[in-house]
Protein backbone atom coordinates (compact mmCIF):
# COMPACT_ATOMS: atom_id res chain seq x y z
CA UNK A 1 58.01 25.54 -96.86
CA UNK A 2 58.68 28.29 -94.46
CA UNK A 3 62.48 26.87 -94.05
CA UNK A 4 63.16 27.43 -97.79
CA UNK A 5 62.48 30.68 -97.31
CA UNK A 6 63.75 31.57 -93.84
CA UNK A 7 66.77 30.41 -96.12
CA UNK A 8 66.10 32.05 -99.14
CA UNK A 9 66.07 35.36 -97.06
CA UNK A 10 69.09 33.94 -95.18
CA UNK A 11 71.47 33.67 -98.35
CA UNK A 12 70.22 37.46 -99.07
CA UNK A 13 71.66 38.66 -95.74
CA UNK A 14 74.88 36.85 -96.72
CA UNK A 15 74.86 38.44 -99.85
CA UNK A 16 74.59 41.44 -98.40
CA UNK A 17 76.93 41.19 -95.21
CA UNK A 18 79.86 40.07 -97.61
CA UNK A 19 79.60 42.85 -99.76
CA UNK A 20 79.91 44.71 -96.47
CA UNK A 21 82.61 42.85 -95.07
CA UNK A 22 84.49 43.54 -98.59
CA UNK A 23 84.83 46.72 -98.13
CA UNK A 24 82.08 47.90 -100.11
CA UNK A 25 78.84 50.38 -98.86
CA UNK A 26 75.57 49.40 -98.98
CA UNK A 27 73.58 51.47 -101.15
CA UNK A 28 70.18 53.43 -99.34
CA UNK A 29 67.36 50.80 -100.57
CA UNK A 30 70.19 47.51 -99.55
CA UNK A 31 70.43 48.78 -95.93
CA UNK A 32 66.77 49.07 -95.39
CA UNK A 33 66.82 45.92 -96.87
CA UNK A 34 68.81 44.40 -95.02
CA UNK A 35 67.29 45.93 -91.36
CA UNK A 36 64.05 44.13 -92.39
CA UNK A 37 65.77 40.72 -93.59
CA UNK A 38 67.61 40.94 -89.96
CA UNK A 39 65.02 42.23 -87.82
CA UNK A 40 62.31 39.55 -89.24
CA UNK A 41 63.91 36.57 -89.05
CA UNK A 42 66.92 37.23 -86.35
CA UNK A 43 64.74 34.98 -84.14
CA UNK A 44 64.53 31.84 -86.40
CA UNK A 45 66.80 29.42 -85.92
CA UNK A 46 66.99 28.05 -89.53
CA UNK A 47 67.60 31.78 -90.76
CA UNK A 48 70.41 32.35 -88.09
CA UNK A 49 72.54 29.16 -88.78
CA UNK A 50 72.19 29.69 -92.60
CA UNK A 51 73.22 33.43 -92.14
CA UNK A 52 76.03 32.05 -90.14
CA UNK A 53 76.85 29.33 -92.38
CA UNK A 54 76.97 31.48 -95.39
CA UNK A 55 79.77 34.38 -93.39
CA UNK A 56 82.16 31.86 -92.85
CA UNK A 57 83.93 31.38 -89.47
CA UNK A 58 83.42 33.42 -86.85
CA UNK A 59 85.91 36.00 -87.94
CA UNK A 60 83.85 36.98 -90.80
CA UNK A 61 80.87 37.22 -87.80
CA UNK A 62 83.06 39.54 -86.06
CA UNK A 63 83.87 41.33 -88.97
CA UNK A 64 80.05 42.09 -90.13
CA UNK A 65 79.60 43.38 -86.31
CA UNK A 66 82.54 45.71 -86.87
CA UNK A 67 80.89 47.17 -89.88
CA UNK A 68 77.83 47.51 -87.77
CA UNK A 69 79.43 49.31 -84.99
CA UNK A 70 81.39 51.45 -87.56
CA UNK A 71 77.85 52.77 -89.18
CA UNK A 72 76.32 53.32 -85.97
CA UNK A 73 79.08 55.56 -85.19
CA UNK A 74 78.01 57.36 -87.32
CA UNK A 75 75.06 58.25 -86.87
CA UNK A 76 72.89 55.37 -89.22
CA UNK A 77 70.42 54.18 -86.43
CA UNK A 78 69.70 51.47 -88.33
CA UNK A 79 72.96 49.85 -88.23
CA UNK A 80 72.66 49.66 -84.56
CA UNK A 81 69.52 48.05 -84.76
CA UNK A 82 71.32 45.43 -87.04
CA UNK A 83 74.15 45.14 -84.41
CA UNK A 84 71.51 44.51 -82.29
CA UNK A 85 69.88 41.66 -84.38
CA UNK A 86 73.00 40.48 -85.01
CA UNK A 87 73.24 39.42 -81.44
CA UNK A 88 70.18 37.99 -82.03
CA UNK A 89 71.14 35.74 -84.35
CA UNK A 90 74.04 34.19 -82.31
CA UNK A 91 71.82 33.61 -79.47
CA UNK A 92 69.29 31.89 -81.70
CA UNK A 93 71.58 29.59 -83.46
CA UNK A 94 72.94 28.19 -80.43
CA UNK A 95 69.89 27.18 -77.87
CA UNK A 96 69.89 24.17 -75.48
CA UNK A 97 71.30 23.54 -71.73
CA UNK A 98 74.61 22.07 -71.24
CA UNK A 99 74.08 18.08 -69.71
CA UNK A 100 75.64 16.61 -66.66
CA UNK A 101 78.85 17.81 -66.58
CA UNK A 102 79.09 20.91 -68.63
CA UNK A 103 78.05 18.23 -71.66
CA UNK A 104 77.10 20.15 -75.00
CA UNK A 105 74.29 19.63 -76.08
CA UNK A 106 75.10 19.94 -79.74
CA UNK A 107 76.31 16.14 -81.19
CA UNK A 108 80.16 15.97 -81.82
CA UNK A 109 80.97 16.69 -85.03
CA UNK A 110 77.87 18.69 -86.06
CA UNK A 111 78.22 22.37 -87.46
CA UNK A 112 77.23 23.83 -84.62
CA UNK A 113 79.69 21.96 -82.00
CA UNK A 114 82.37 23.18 -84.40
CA UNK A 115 81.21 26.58 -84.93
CA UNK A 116 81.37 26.53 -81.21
CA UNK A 117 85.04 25.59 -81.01
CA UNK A 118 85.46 28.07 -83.46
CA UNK A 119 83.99 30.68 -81.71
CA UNK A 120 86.47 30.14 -78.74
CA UNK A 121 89.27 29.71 -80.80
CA UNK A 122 88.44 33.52 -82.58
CA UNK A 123 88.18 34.26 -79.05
CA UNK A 124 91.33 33.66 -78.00
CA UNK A 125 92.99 34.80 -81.26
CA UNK A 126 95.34 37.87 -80.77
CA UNK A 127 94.10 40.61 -83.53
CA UNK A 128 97.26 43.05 -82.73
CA UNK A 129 100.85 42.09 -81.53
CA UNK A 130 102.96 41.29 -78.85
CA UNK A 131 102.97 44.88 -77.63
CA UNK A 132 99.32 45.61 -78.61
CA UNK A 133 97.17 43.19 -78.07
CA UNK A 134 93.75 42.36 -79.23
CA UNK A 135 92.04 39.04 -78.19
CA UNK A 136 89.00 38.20 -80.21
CA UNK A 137 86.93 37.94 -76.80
CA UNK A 138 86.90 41.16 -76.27
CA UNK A 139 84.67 41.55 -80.17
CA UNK A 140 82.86 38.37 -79.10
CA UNK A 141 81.20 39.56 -76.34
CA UNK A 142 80.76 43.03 -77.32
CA UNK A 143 78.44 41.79 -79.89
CA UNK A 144 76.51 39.54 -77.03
CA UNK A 145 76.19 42.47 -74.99
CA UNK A 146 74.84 44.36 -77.91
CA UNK A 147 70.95 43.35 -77.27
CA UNK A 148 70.37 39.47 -78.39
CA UNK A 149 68.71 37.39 -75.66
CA UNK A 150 70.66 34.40 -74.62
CA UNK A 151 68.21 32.82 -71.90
CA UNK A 152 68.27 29.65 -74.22
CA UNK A 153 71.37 30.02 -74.80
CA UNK A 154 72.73 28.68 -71.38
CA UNK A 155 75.52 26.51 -73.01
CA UNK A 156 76.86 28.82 -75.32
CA UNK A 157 77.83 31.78 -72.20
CA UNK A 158 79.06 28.92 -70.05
CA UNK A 159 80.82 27.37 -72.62
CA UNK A 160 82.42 30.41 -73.41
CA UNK A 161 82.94 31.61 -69.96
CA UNK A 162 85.07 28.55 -68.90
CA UNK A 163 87.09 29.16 -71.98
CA UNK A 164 87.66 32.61 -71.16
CA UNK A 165 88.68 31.51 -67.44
CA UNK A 166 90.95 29.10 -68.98
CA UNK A 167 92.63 31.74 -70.89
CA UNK A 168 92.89 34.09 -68.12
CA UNK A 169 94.81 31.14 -66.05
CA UNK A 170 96.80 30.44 -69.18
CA UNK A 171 97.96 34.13 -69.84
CA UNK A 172 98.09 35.21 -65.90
CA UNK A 173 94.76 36.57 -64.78
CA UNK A 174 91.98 39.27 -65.77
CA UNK A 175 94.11 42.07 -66.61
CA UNK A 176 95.42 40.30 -69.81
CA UNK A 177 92.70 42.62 -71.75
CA UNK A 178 93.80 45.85 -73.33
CA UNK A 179 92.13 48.74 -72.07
CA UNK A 180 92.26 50.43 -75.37
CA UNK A 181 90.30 47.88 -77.36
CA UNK A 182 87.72 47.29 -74.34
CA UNK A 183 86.88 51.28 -74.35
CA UNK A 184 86.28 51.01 -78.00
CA UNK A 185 82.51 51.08 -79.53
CA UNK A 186 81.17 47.51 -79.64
CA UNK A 187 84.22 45.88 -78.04
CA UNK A 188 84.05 44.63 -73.86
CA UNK A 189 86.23 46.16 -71.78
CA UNK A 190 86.44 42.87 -69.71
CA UNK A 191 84.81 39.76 -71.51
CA UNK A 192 83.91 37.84 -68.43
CA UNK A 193 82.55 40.02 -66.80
CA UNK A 194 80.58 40.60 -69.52
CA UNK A 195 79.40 37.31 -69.76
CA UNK A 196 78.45 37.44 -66.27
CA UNK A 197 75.93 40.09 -66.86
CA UNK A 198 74.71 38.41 -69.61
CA UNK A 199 73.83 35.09 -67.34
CA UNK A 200 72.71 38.02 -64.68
CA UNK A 201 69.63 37.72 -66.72
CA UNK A 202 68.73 34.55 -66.68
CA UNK A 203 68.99 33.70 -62.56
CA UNK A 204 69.35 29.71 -63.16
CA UNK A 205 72.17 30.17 -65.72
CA UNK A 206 73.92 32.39 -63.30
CA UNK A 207 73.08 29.92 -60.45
CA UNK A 208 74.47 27.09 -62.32
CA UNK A 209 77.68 28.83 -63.33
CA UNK A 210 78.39 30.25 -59.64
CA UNK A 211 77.35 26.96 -57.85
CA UNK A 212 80.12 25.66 -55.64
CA UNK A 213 78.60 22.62 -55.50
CA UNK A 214 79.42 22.38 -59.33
CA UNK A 215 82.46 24.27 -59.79
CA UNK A 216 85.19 26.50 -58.57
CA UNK A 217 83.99 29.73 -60.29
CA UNK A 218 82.88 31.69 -57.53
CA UNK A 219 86.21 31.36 -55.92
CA UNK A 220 87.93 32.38 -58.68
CA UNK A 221 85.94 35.35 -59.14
CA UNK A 222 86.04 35.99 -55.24
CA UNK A 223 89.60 35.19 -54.41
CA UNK A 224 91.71 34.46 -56.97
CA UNK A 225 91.25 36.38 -60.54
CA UNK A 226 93.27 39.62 -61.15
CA UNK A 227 90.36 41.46 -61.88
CA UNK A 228 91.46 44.79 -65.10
CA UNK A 229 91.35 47.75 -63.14
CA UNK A 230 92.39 45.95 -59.89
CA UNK A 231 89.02 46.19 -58.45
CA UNK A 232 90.30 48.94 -56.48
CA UNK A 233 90.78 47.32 -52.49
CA UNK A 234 91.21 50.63 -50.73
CA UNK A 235 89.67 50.88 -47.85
CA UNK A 236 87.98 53.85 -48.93
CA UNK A 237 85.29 54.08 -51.44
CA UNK A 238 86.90 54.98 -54.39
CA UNK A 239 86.14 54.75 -58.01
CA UNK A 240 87.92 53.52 -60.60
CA UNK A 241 87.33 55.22 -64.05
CA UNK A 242 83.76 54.94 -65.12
CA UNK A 243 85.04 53.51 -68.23
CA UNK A 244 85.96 50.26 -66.55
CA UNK A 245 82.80 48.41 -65.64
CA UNK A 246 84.79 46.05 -63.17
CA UNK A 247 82.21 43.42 -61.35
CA UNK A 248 79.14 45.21 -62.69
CA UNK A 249 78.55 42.07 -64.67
CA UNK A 250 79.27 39.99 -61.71
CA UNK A 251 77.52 42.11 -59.44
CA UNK A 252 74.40 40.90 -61.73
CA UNK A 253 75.15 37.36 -62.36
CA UNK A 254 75.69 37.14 -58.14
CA UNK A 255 72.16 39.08 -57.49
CA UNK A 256 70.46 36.49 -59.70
CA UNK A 257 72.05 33.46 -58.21
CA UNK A 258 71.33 34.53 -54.69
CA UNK A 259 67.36 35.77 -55.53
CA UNK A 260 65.14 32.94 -54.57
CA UNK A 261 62.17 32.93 -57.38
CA UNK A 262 58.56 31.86 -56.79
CA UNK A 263 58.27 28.87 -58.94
CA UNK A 264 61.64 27.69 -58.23
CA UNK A 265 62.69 23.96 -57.03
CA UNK A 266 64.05 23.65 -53.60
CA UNK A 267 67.59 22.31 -55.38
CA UNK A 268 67.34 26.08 -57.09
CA UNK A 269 66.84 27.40 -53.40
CA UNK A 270 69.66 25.21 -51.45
CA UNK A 271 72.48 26.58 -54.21
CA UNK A 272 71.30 29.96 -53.79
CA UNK A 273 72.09 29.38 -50.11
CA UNK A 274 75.01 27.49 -51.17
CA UNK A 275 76.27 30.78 -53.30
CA UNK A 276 75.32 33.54 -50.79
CA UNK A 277 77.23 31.44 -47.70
CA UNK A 278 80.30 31.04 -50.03
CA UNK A 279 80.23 34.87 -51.08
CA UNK A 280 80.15 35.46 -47.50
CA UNK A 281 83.04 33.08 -46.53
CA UNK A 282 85.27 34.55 -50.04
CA UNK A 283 84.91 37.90 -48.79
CA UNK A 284 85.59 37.70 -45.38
CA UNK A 285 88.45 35.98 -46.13
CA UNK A 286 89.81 39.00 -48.25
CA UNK A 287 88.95 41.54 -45.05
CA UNK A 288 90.17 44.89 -45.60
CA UNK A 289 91.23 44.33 -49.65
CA UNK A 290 87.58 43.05 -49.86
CA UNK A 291 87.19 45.35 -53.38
CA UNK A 292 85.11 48.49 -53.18
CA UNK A 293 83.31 47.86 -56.01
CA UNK A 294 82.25 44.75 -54.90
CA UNK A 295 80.38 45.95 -51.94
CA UNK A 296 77.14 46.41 -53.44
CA UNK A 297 76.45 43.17 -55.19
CA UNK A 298 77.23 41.53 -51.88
CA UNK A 299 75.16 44.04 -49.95
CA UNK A 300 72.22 43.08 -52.31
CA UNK A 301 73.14 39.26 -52.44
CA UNK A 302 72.59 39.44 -48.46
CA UNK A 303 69.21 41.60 -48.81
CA UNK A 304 68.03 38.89 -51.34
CA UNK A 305 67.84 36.41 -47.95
CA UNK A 306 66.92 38.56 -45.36
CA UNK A 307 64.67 36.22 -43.77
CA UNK A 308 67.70 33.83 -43.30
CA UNK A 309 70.57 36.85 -42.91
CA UNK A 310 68.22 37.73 -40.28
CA UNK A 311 68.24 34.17 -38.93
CA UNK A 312 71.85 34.06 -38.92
CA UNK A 313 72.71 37.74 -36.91
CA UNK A 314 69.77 37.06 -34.33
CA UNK A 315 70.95 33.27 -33.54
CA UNK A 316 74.07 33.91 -31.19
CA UNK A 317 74.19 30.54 -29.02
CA UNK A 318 72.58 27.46 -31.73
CA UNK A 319 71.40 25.07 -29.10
CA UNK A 320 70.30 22.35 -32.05
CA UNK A 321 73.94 22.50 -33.30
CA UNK A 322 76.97 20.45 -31.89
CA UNK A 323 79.99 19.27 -32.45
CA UNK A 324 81.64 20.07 -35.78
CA UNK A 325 78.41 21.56 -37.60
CA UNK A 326 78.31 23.95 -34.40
CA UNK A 327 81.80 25.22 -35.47
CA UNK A 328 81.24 25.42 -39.12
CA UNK A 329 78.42 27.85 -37.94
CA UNK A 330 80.32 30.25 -35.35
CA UNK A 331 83.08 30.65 -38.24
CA UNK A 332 80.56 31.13 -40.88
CA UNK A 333 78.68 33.95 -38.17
CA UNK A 334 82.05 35.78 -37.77
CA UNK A 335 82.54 35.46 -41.66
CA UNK A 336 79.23 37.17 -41.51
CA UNK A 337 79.76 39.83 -39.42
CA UNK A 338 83.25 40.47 -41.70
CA UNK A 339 81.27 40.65 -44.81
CA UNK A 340 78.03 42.62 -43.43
CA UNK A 341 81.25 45.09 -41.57
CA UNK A 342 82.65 45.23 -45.55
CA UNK A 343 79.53 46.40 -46.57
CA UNK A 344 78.59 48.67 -44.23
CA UNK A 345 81.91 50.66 -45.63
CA UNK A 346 80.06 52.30 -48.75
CA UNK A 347 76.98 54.71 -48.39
CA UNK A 348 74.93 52.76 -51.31
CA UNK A 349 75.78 49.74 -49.93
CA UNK A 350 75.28 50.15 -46.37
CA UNK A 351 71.78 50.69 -46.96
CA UNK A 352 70.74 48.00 -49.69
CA UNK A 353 71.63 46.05 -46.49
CA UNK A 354 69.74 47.47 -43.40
CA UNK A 355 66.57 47.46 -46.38
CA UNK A 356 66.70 44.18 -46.84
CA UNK A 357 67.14 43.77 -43.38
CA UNK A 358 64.75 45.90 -42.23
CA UNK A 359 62.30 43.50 -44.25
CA UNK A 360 63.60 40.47 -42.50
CA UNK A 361 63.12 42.05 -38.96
CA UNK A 362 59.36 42.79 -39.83
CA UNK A 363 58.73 39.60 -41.53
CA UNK A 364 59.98 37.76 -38.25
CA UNK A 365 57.90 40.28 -36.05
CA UNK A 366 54.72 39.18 -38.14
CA UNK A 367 55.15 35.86 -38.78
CA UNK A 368 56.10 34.29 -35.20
CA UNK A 369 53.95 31.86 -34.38
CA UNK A 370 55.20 30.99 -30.68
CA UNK A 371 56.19 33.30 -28.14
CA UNK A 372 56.21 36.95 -29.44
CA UNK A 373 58.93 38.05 -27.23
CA UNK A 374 60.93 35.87 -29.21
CA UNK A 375 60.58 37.75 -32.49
CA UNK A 376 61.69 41.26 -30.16
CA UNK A 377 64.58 39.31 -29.08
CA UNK A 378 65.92 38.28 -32.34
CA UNK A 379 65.26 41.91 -33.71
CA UNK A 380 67.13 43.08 -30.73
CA UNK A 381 70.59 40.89 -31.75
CA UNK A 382 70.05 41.83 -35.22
CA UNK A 383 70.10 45.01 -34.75
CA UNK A 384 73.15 45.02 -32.09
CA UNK A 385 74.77 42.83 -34.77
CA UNK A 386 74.30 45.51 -37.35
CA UNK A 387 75.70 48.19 -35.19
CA UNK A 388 78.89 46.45 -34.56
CA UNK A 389 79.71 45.45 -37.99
CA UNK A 390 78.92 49.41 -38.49
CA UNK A 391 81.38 50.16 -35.45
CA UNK A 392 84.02 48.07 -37.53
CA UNK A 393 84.34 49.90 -40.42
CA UNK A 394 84.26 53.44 -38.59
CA UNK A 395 86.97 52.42 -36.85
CA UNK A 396 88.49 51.25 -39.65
CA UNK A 397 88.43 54.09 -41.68
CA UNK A 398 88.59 57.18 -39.20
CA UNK A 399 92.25 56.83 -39.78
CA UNK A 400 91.67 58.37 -43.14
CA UNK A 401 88.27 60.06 -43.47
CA UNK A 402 85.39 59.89 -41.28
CA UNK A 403 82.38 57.81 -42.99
CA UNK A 404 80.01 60.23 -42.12
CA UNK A 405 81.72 62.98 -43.85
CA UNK A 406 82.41 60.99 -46.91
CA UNK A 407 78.46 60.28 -47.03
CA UNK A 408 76.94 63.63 -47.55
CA UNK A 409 74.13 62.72 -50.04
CA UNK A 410 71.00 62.35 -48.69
CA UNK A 411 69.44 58.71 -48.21
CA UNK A 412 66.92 57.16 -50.67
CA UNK A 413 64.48 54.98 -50.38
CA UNK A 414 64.62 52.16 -53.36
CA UNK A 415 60.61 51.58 -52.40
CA UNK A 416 59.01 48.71 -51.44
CA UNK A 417 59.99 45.31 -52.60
CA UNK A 418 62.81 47.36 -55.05
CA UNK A 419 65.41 45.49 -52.56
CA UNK A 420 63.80 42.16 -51.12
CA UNK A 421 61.93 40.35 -53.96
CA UNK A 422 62.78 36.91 -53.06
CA UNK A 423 60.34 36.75 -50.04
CA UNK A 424 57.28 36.92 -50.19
CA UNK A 425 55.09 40.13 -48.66
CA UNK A 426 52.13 38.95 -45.82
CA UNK A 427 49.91 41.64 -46.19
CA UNK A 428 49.46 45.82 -45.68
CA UNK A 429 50.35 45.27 -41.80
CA UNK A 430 53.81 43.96 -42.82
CA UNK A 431 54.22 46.02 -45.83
CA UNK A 432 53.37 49.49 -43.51
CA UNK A 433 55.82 48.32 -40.83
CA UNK A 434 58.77 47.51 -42.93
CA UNK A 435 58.24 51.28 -44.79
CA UNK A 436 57.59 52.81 -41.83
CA UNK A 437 61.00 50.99 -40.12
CA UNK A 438 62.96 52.01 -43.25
CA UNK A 439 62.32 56.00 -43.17
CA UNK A 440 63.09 55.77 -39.76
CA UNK A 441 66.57 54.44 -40.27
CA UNK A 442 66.91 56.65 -42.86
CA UNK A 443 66.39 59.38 -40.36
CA UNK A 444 68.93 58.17 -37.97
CA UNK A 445 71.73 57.36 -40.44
CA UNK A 446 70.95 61.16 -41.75
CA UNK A 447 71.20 62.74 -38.40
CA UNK A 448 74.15 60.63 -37.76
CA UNK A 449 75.84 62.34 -40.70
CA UNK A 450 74.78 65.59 -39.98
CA UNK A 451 76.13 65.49 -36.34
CA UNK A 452 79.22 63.75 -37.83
CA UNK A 453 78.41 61.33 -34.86
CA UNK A 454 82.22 59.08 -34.95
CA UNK A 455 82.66 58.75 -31.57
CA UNK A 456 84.00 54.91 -30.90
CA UNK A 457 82.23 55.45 -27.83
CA UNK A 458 78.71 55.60 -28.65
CA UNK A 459 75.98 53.13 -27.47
CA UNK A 460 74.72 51.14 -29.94
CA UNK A 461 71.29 51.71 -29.38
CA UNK A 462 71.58 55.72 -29.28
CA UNK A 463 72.98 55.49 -32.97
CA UNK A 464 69.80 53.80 -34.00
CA UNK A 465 67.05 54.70 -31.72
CA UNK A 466 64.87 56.08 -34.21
CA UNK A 467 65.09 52.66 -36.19
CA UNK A 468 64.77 50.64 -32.88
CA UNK A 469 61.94 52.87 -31.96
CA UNK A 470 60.07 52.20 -35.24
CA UNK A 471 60.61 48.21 -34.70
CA UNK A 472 59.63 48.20 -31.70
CA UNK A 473 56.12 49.60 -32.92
CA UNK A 474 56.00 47.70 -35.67
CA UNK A 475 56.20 44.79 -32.89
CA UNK A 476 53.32 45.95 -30.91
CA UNK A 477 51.51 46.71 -34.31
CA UNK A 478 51.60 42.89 -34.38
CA UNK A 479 51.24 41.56 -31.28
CA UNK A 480 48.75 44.51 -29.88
CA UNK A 481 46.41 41.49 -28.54
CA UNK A 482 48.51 39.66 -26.62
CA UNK A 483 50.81 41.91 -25.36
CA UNK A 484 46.98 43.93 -23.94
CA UNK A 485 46.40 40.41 -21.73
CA UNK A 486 47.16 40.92 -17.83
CA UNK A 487 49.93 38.57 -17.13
CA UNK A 488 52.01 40.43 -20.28
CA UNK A 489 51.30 44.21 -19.23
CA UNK A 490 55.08 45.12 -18.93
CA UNK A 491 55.34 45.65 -22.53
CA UNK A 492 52.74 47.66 -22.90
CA UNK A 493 51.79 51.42 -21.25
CA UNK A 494 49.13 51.89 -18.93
CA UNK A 495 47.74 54.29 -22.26
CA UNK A 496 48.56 51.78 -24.58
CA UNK A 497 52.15 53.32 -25.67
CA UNK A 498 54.80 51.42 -26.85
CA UNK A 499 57.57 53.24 -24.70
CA UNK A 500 57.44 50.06 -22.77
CA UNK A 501 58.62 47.96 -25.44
CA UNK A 502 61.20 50.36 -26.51
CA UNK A 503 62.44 49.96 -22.98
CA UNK A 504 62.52 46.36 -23.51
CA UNK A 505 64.38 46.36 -27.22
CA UNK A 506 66.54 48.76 -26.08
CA UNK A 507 68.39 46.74 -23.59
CA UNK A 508 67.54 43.23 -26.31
CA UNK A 509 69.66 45.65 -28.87
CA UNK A 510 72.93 46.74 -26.48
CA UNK A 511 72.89 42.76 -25.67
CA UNK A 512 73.38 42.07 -29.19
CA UNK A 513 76.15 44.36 -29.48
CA UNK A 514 78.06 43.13 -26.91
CA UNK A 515 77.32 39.14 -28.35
CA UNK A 516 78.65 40.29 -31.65
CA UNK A 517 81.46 42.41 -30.28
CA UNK A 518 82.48 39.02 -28.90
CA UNK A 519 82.10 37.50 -31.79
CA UNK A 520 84.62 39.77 -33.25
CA UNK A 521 86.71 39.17 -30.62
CA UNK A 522 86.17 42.53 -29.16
CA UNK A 523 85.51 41.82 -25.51
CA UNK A 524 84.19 39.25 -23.38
């Protein structure tokens, strides 16, 4: 039977890996035998829990990936690639969902619901001292991150996840990990986050751990978690040392929960809404310690909806709103206009954001099916709202260092779709507008840094005239046909220019402004 030998080749590894773990080298011919026993079978489930089975607990597992990471070092590629299958088998050994409730799927009792509890219990296990500590967790998921695929492994990263949250409330927050052992080969400089770019690859296990429907997670990783490295909430851009890969993980797991996906269910849709309005809300809250590092992932976590960001900015009175829903959605606008102002702080970030919702302002423009002048109007309040929140953090950080200065790289377009993959494209009209909208911002922002243009003064539509411009085409483009009819010539030249239009978004965009300067209590 295949088992007997997936077995067979199974009690070989162990052989093997505890002759390792001893101590002991493995001669030439035993390591290349070894690679081939590990890369063959790392995918079989009866080879990974009998390879597991035969180690031990997971300390011996831990211990094997030591070895691993110690002959990579150096130099024996092919003890990385057994690292790597190593990984493997963990993932493999452990597949299945977790039930209502964060229910295991694995029956009580069973090896693998103890080698589970195991696994967190190594995990929390202190390897050093009092002085110099060394949690297991920080091993554990530097062998996960070291290449196995855990998309069927949804349980086993939330399991583990909540555990490591639980620890971090036990033992007073995030920076609880040592430094020292998290810039070490093989070992995670911060396990959760980690673990959160682990689920960053599989968009509904990331959905499912961030929803707020389900859980408090995302507010814990928003508001609440002392985050190693401390996240760094200066105003200013700065970096914290490259070594520290603080929120990069949740940076991912966040993109993935936000992305809507073409085969997904509408429940999959409604708590990526649910997760994008709640990142919105967390950071808003935060204001001006909102952390630099986390201005990206929210930058592209707003791109991912542009249609509906763009729904949001644009829609500045509600009429089918009232009473209490009406003032859930003015606070959750102004929490918008916070966030998209937090963004809008950071070069990179700044324009993942006017990308995405460039794409959203085109997609409208194309896809209005009632009166076009409505699709002009909305661009024109997106765009004022955009320019505001960009006002905000100028003014904010002039104090310091203009932004313009700060930015002196030159922009760069990710390419189509490399931003907005969520929504789908309608066609080469669409496609052409939103590329041709997006170099044009480019060259405003770019001409805005070269003039070091920081004067609180400026009209919001002068700052992005180029981009306006561009829109504006892209809406005549579109709407050509109608707008050529007799009763609508005043948005069209007598020649068939578009300076007409521009007129007319022009004066839609410095409305906008002054609604969302409003909004952020700014003026009446």
């Amino acid at each position: 039977m295949v088992s007997d030998v997936e077995k067979v080749e199974a009690q070989r590894a162990t052989d093997l890996a505890t002759k390792l773990n001893s101590g002991e080298k493995l001669s030439p011919s035993e390591t290349v035998e070894m690679q081939r026993l590990m890369r063959d079978n790392s995918e079989d489930r009866v080879y990974a829990r009998t390879l597991l089975k035969g180690l031990g607990d997971p300390d011996d597992l831990l211990r094997l990936h030591d070895r691993f990471v110690e002959g990579a070092a150096k130099g024996n590629g092919r003890y990385d690639a057994m690292d790597r299958d190593l990984s493997q088998v963990l993932a493999t050994a452990f597949p299945g969902k977790p039930g209502p409730g964060g229910k295991s799927p694995f029956r009580e009792g069973t090896w693998a619901d103890e080698y589970v509890t195991e696994l967190k219990e190594t995990g929390r296990h202190n390897f050093g001292d009092k002085t110099d500590v060394d949690y297991g967790y920080q091993r554990l998921v530097g062998l996960m991150e070291a290449g196995g695929n855990y998309k069927n492994s949804d349980y086993l990263t939330q399991e583990l996840a909540d555990d490591v949250i639980d620890f971090e409330k036990d033992e007073g927050g995030g920076r609880m990990w040592a430094v020292r052992y998290g810039l070490e080969p093989g070992n995670a400089a911060d396990p959760l986050d980690g673990l959160l770019g682990i689920m960053g690859d599989d968009p509904k296990t990331a959905t499912q751990f961030l929803d707020p429907k389900d859980n408090g997670n995302l507010t814990y990783l928003m508001r609440d978690r002392d985050w190693p490295g401390g996240g760094h909430t200066s105003i200013m851009d700065t970096t914290p040392s490259e070594d520290l890969p603080d929120y990069a993980g949740f940076g991912d797991a966040l993109d993935a929960a936000t992305r809507d996906q073409p085969d997904e269910s509408a429940g999959d849709a409604a708590a990526h809404d649910r997760i994008l309005h709640d990142a919105v809300d967390h950071s808003a809250a935060r204001g001006d310690d909102f952390p630099a590092r986390m201005r990206e992932p929210l930058a592209q976590a707003i791109a991912n909806q542009p249609v509906d960001m763009h729904a949001y900015m644009s829609d500045d009175g509600s009429d089918d709103l009232a009473g209490r829903e009406l003032d859930q959605w003015k606070e959750h606008r102004k929490n918008l206009l916070e966030a998209v102002t937090q963004v809008s702080r950071s070069q990179e970030s700044y324009g993942i954001l006017n990308e995405g919702m460039n794409y959203g302002m085109v997609h409208d423009i194309n896809t209005e099916k009632g009166d076009p002048d409505q699709g002009l109007l909305r661009t024109g309040k997106t765009l004022g709202f955009l320019e505001q929140a960009r006002y905000g953090a100028i003014v904010t950080i002039q104090e310091e260092q203009s932004a313009e200065a700060a930015w002196g790289k030159a922009w760069m377009y990710h390419g189509p779709g490399a931003v907005v993959t969520g929504t789908p494209f309608v066609g080469d009209t669409m496609q052409r507008g939103i590329d041709l909208v997006t170099l044009a911002w480019q060259e405003s922002e770019q001409t805005r840094i070269d003039d070091n243009a920081t004067d609180k003064n400026y009209e919001a539509y002068a700052a992005r005239q180029v981009q306006a411009d561009a829109l504006a085409d892209a809406w005549l483009d579109a709407k050509r046909e109608w707008a050529e009819k007799p009763e609508n010539n005043e948005y069209i030249d007598d020649d068939g220019g578009s300076s007409s239009t521009r007129n007319r978004l022009e004066t839609l965009t410095n409305d906008g402004g002054t609604s969302a300067k409003k909004l952020a209590g700014g003026g009446n």
